[in-house]
PDB file of N, CA and C in Angstrom:
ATOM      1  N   UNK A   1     158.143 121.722 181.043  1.00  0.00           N
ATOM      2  CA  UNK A   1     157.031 121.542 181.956  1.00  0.00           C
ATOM      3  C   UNK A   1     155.751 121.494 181.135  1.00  0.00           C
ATOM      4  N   UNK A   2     155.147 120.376 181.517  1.00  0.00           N
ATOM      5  CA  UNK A   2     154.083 120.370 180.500  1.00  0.00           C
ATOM      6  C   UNK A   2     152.781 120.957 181.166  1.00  0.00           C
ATOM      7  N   UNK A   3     151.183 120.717 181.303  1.00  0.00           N
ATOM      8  CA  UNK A   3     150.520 121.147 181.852  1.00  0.00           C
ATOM      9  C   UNK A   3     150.117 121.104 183.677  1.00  0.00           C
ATOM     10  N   UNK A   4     149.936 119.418 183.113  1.00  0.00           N
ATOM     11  CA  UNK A   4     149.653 118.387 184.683  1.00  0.00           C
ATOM     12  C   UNK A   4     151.054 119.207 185.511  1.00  0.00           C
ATOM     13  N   UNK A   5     151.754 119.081 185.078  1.00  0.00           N
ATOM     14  CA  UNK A   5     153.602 119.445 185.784  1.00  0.00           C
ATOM     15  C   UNK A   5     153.140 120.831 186.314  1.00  0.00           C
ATOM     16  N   UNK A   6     152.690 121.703 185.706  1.00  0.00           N
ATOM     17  CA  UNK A   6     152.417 123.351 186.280  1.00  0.00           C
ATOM     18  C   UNK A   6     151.048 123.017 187.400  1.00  0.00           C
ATOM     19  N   UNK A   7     150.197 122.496 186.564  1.00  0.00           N
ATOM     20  CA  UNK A   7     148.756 122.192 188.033  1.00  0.00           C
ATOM     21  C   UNK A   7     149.484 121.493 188.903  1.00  0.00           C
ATOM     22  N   UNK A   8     150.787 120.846 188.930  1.00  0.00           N
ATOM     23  CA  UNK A   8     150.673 120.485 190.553  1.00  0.00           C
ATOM     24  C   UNK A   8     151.813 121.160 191.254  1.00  0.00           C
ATOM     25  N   UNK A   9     152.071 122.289 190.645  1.00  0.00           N
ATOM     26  CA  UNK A   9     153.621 123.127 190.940  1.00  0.00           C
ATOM     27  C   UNK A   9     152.575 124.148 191.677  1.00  0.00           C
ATOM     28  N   UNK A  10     151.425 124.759 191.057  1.00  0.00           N
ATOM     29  CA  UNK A  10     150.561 125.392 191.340  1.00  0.00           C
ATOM     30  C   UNK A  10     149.538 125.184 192.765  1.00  0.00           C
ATOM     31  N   UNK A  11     149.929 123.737 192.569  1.00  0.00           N
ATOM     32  CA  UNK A  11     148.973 123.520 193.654  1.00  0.00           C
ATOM     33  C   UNK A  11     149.680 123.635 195.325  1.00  0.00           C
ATOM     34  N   UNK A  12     150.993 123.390 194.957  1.00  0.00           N
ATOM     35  CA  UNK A  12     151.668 123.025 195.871  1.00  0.00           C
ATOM     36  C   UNK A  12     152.043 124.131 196.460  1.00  0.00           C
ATOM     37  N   UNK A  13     152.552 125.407 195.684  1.00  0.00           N
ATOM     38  CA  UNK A  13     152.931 126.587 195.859  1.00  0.00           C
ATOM     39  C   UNK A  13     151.707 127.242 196.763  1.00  0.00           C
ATOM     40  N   UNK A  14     150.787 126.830 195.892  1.00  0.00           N
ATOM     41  CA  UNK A  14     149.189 127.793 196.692  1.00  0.00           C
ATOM     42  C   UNK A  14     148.124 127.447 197.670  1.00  0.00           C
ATOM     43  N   UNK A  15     148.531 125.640 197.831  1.00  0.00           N
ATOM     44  CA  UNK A  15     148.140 125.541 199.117  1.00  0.00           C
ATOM     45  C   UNK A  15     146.739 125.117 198.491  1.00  0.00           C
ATOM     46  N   UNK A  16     146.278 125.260 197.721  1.00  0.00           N
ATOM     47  CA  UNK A  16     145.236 124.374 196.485  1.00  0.00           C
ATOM     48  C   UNK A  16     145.175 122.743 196.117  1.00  0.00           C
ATOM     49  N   UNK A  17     144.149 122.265 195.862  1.00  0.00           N
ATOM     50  CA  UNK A  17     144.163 121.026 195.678  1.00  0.00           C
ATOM     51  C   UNK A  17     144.513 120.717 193.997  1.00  0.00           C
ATOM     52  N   UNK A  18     144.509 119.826 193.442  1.00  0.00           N
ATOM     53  CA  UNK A  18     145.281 119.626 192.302  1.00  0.00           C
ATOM     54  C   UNK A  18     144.264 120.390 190.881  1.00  0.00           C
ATOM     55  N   UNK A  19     142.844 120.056 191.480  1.00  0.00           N
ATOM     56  CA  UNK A  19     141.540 120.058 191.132  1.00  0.00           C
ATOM     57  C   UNK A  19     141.052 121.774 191.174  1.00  0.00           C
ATOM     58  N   UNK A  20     141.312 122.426 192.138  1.00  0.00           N
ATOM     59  CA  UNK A  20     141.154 123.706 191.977  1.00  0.00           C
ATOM     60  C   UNK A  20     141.989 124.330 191.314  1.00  0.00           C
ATOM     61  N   UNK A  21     143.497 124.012 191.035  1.00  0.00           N
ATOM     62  CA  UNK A  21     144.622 124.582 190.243  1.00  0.00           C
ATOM     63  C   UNK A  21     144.123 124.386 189.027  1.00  0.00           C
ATOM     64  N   UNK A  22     144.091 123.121 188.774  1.00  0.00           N
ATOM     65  CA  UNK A  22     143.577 123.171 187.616  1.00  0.00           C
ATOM     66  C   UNK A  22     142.365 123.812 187.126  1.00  0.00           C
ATOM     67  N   UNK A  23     141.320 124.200 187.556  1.00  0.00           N
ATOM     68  CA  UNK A  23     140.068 124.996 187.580  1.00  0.00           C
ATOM     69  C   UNK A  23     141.106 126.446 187.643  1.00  0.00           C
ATOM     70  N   UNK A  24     142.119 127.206 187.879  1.00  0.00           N
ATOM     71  CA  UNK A  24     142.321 128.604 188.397  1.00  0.00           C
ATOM     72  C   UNK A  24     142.952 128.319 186.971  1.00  0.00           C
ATOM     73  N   UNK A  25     143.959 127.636 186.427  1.00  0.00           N
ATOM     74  CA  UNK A  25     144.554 127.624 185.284  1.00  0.00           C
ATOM     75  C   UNK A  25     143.879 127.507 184.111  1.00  0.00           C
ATOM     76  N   UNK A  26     142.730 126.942 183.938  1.00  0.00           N
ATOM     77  CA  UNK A  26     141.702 126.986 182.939  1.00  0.00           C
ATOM     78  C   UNK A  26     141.126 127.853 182.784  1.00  0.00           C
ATOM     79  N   UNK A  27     140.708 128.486 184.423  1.00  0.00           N
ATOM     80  CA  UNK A  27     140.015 129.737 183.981  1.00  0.00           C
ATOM     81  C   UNK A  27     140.887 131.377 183.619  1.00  0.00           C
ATOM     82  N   UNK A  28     142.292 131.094 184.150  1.00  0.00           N
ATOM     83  CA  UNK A  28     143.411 131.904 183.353  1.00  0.00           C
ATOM     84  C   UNK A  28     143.267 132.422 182.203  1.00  0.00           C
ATOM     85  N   UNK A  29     143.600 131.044 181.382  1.00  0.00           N
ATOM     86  CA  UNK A  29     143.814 130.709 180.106  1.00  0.00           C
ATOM     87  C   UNK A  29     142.451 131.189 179.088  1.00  0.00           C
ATOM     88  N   UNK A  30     141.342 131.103 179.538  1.00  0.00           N
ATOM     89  CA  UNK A  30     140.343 131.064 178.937  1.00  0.00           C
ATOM     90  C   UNK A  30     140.167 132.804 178.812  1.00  0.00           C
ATOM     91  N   UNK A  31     140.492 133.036 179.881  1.00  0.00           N
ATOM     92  CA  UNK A  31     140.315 134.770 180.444  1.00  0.00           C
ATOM     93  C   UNK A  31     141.105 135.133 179.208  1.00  0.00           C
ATOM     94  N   UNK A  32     142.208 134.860 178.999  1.00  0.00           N
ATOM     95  CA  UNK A  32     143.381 135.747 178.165  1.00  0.00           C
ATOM     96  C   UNK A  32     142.697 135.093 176.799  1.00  0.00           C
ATOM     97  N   UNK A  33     142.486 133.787 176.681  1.00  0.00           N
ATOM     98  CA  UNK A  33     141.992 133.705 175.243  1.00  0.00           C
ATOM     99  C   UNK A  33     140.427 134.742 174.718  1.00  0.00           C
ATOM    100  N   UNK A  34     139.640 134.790 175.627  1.00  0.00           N
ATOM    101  CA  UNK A  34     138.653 135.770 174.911  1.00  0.00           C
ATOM    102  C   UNK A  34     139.079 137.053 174.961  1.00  0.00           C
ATOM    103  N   UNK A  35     140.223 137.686 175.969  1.00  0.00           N
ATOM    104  CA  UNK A  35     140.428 139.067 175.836  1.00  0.00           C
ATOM    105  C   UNK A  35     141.142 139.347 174.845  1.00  0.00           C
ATOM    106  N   UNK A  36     142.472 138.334 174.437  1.00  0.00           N
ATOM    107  CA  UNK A  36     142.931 138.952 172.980  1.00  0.00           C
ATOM    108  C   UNK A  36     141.945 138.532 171.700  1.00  0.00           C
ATOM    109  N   UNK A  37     140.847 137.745 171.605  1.00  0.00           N
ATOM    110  CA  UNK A  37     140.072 137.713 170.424  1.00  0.00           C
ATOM    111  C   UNK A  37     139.330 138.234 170.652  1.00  0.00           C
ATOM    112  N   UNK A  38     139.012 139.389 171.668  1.00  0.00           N
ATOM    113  CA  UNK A  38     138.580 140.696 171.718  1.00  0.00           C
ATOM    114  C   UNK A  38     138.699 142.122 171.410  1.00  0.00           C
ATOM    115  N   UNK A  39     140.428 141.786 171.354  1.00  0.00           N
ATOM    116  CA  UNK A  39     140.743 142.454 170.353  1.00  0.00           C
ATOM    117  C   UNK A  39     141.584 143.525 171.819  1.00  0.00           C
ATOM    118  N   UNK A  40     141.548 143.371 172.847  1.00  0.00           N
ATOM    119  CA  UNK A  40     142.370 143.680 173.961  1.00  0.00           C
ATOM    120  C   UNK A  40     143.726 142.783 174.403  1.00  0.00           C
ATOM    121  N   UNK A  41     144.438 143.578 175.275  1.00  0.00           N
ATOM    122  CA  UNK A  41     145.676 142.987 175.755  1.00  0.00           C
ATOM    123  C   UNK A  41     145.673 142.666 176.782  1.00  0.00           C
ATOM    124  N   UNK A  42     146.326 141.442 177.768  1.00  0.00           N
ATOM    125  CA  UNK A  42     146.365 141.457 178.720  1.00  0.00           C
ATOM    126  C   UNK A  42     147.971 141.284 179.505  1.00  0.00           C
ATOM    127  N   UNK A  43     148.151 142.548 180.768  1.00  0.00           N
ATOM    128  CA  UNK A  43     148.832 142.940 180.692  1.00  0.00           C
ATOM    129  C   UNK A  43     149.257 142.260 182.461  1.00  0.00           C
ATOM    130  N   UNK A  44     150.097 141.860 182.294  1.00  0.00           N
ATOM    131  CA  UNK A  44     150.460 141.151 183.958  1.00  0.00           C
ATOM    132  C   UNK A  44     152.067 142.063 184.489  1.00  0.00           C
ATOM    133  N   UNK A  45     151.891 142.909 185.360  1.00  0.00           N
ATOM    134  CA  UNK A  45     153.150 143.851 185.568  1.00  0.00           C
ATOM    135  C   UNK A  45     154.238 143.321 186.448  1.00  0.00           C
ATOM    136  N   UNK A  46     155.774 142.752 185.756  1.00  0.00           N
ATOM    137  CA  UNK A  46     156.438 142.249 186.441  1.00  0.00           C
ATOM    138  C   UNK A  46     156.502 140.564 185.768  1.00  0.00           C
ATOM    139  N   UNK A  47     155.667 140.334 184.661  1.00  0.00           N
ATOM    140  CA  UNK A  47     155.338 138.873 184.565  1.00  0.00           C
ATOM    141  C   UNK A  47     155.551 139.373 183.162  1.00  0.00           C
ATOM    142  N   UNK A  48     154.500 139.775 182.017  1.00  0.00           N
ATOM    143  CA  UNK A  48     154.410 140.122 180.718  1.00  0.00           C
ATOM    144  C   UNK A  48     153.382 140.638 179.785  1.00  0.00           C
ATOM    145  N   UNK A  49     153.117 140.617 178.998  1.00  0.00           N
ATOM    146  CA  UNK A  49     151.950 141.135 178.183  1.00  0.00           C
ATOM    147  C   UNK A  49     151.661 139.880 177.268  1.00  0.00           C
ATOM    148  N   UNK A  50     150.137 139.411 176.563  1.00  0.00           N
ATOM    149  CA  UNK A  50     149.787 138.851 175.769  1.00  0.00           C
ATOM    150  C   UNK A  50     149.225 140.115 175.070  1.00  0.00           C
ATOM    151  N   UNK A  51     149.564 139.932 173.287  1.00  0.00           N
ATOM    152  CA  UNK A  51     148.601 140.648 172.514  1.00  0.00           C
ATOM    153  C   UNK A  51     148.581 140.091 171.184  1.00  0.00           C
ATOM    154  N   UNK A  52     147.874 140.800 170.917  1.00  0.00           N
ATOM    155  CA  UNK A  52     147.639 140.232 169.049  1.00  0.00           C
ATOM    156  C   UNK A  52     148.132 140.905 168.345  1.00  0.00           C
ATOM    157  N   UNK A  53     149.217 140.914 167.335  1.00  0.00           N
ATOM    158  CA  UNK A  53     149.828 141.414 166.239  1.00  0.00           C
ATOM    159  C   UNK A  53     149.400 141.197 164.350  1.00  0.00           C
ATOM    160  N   UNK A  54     149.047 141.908 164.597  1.00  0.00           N
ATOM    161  CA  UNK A  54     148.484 141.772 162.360  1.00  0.00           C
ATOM    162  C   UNK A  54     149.801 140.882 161.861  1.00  0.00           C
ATOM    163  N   UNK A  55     149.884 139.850 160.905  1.00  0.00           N
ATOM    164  CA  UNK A  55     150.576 139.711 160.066  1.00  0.00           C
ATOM    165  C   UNK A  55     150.175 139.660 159.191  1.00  0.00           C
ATOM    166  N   UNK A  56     150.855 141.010 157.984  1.00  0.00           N
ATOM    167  CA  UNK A  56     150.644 141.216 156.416  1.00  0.00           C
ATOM    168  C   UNK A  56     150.714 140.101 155.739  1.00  0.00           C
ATOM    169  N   UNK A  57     149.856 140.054 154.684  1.00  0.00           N
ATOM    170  CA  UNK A  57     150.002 139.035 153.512  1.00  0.00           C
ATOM    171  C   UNK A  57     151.033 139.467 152.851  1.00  0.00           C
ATOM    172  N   UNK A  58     151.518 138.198 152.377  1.00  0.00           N
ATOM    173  CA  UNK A  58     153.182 138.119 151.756  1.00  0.00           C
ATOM    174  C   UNK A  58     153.010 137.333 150.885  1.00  0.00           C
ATOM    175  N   UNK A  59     154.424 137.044 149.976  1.00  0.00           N
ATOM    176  CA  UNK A  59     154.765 135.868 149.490  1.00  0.00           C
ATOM    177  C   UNK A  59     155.803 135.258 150.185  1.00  0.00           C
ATOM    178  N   UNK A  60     155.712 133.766 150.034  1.00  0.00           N
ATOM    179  CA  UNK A  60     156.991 132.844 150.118  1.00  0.00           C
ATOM    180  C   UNK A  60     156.852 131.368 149.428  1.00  0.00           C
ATOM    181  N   UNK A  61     158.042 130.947 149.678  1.00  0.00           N
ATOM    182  CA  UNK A  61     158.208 129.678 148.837  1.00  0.00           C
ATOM    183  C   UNK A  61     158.082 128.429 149.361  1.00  0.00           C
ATOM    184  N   UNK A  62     157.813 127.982 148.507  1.00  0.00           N
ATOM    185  CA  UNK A  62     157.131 126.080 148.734  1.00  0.00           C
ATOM    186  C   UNK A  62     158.445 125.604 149.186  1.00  0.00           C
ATOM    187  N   UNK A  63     158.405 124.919 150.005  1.00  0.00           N
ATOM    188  CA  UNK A  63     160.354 124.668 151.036  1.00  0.00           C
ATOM    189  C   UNK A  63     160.807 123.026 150.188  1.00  0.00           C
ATOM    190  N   UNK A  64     159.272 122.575 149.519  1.00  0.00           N
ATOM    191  CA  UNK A  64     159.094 121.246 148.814  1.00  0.00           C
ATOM    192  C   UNK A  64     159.621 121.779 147.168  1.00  0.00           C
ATOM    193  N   UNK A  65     159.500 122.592 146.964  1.00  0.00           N
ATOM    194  CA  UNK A  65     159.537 123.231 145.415  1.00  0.00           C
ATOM    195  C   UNK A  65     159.895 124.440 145.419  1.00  0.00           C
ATOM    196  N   UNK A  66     161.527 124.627 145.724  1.00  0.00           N
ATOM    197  CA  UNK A  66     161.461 126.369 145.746  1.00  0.00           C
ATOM    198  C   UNK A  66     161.341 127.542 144.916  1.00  0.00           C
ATOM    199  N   UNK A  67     160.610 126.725 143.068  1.00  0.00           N
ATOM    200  CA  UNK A  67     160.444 127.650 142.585  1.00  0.00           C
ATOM    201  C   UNK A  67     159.031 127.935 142.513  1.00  0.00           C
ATOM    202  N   UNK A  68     158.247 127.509 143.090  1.00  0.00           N
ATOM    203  CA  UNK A  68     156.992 127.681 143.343  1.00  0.00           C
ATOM    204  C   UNK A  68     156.959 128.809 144.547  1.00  0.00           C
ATOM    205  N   UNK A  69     156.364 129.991 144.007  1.00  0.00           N
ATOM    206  CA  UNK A  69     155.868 131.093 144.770  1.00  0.00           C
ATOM    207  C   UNK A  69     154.596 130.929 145.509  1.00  0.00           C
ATOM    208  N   UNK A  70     154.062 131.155 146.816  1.00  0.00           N
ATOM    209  CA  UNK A  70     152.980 130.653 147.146  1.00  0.00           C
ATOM    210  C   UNK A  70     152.702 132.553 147.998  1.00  0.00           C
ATOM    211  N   UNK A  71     151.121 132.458 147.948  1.00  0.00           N
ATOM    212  CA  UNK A  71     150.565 133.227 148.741  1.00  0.00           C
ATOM    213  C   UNK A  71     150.266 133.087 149.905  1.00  0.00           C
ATOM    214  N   UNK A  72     151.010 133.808 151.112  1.00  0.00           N
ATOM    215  CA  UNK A  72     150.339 133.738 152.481  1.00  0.00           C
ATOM    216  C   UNK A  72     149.784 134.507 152.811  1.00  0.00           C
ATOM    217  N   UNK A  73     147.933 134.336 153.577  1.00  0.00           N
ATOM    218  CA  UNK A  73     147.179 135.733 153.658  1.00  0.00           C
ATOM    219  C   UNK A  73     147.395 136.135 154.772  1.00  0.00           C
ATOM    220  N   UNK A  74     147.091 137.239 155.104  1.00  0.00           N
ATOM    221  CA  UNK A  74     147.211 138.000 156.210  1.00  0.00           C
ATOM    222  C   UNK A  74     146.336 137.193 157.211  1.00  0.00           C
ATOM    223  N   UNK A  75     146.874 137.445 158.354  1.00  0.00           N
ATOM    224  CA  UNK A  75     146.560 137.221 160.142  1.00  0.00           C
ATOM    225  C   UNK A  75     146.654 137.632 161.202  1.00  0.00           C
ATOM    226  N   UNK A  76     146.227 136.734 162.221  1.00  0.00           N
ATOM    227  CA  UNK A  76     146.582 137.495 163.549  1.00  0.00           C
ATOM    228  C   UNK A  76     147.419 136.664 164.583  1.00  0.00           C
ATOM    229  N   UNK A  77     148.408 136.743 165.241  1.00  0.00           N
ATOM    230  CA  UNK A  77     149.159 136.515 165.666  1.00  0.00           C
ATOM    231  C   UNK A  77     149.020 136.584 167.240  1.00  0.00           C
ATOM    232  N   UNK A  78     148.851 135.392 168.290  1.00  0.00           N
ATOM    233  CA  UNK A  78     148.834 135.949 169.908  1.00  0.00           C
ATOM    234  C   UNK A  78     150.395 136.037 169.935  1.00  0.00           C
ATOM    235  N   UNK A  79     151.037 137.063 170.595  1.00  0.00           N
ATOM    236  CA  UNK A  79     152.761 137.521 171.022  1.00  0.00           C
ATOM    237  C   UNK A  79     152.511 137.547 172.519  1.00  0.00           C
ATOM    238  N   UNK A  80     153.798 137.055 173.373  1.00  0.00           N
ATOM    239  CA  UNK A  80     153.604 137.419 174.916  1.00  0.00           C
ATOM    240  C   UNK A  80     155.490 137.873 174.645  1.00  0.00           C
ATOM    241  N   UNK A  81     154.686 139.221 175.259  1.00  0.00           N
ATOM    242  CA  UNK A  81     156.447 140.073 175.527  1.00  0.00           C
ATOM    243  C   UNK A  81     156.580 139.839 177.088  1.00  0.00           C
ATOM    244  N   UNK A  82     157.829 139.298 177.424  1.00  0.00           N
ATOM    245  CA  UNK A  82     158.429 139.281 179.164  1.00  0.00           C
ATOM    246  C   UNK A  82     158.561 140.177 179.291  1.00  0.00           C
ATOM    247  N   UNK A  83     158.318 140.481 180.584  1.00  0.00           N
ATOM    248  CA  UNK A  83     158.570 141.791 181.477  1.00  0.00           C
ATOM    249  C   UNK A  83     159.798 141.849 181.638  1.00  0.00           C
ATOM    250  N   UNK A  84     160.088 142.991 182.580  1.00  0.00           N
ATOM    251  CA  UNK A  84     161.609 142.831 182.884  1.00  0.00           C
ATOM    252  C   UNK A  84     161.963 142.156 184.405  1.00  0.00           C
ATOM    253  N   UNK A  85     160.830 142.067 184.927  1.00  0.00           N
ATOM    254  CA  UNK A  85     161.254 141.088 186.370  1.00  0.00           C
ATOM    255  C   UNK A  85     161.351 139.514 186.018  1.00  0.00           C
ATOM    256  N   UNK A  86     160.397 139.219 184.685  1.00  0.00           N
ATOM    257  CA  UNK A  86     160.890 137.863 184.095  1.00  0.00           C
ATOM    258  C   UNK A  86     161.675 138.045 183.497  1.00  0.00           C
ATOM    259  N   UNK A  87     162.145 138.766 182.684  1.00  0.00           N
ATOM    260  CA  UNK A  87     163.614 138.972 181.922  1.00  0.00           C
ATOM    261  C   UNK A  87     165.033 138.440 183.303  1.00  0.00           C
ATOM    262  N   UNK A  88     165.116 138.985 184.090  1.00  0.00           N
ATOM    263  CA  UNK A  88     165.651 139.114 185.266  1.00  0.00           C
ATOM    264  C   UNK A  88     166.255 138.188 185.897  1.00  0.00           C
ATOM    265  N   UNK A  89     165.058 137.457 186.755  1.00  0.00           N
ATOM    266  CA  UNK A  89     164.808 136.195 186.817  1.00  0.00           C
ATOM    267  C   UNK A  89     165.381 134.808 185.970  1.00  0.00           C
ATOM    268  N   UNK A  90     165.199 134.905 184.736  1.00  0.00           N
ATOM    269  CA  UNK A  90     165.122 133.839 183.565  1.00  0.00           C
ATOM    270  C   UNK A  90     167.030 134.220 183.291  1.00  0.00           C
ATOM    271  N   UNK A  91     167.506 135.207 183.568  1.00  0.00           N
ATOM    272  CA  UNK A  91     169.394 135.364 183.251  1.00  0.00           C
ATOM    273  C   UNK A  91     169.686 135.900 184.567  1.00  0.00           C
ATOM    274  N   UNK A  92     169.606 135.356 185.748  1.00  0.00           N
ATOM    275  CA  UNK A  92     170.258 135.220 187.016  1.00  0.00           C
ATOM    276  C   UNK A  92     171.180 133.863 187.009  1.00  0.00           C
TER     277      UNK A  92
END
C-alpha cells in the first residue's frame, strides 16, 4: 500500500474527503517526525511505539572490496515496535 492507497482507505473508513485525509495523514506524520527529533517517543496503545535508538560507531567492510575496512559513525535510528493488538491482528 503505497500513500495515495492509505489516503483513500482513510478516507473511506472516516467518512473524510480524500483532501482532508490527506491533510490528517500529513499532519500525523509530521507530529511523530518532530517528536522523535525531539528527542521523545510516540506512543499509540494497541497500535505501537515510534522512537529513536543510538547506533554506535563501528567498523565494517566495503561489500565492493572486502578487504577494505571502512568506518561507520555513530547515529540515530527512528524504530516502530508493534503492539500486541497489532501483533495479533497481523498472525490471525
Amino acid at each position: 500500500m503505497n500513500k495515495a492507497e492509505l489516503v483513500a482507505s482513510i478516507a473511506e473508513k472516516s467518512n473524510l474527503t480524500k483532501k482532508d485525509a490527506e491533510a490528517a495523514l500529513n499532519g500525523f506524520i509530521k507530529s511523530v517526525e518532530e517528536a522523535l527529533a525531539g528527542g521523545d517517543k510516540v506512543q499509540l496503545v494497541g497500535f505501537g511505539t515510534f522512537e529513536v535508538r543510538e547506533r554506535k560507531a563501528r567498523e565494517g567492510r566495503n561489500p565492493r572490496n572486502p578487504q577494505e575496512i571502512i568506518k561507520i559513525p555513530a547515529s540515530n535510528a527512528p524504530v516502530f515496535k508493534a503492539g500486541k493488538a497489532l501483533k495479533e491482528v497481523v498472525n490471525k
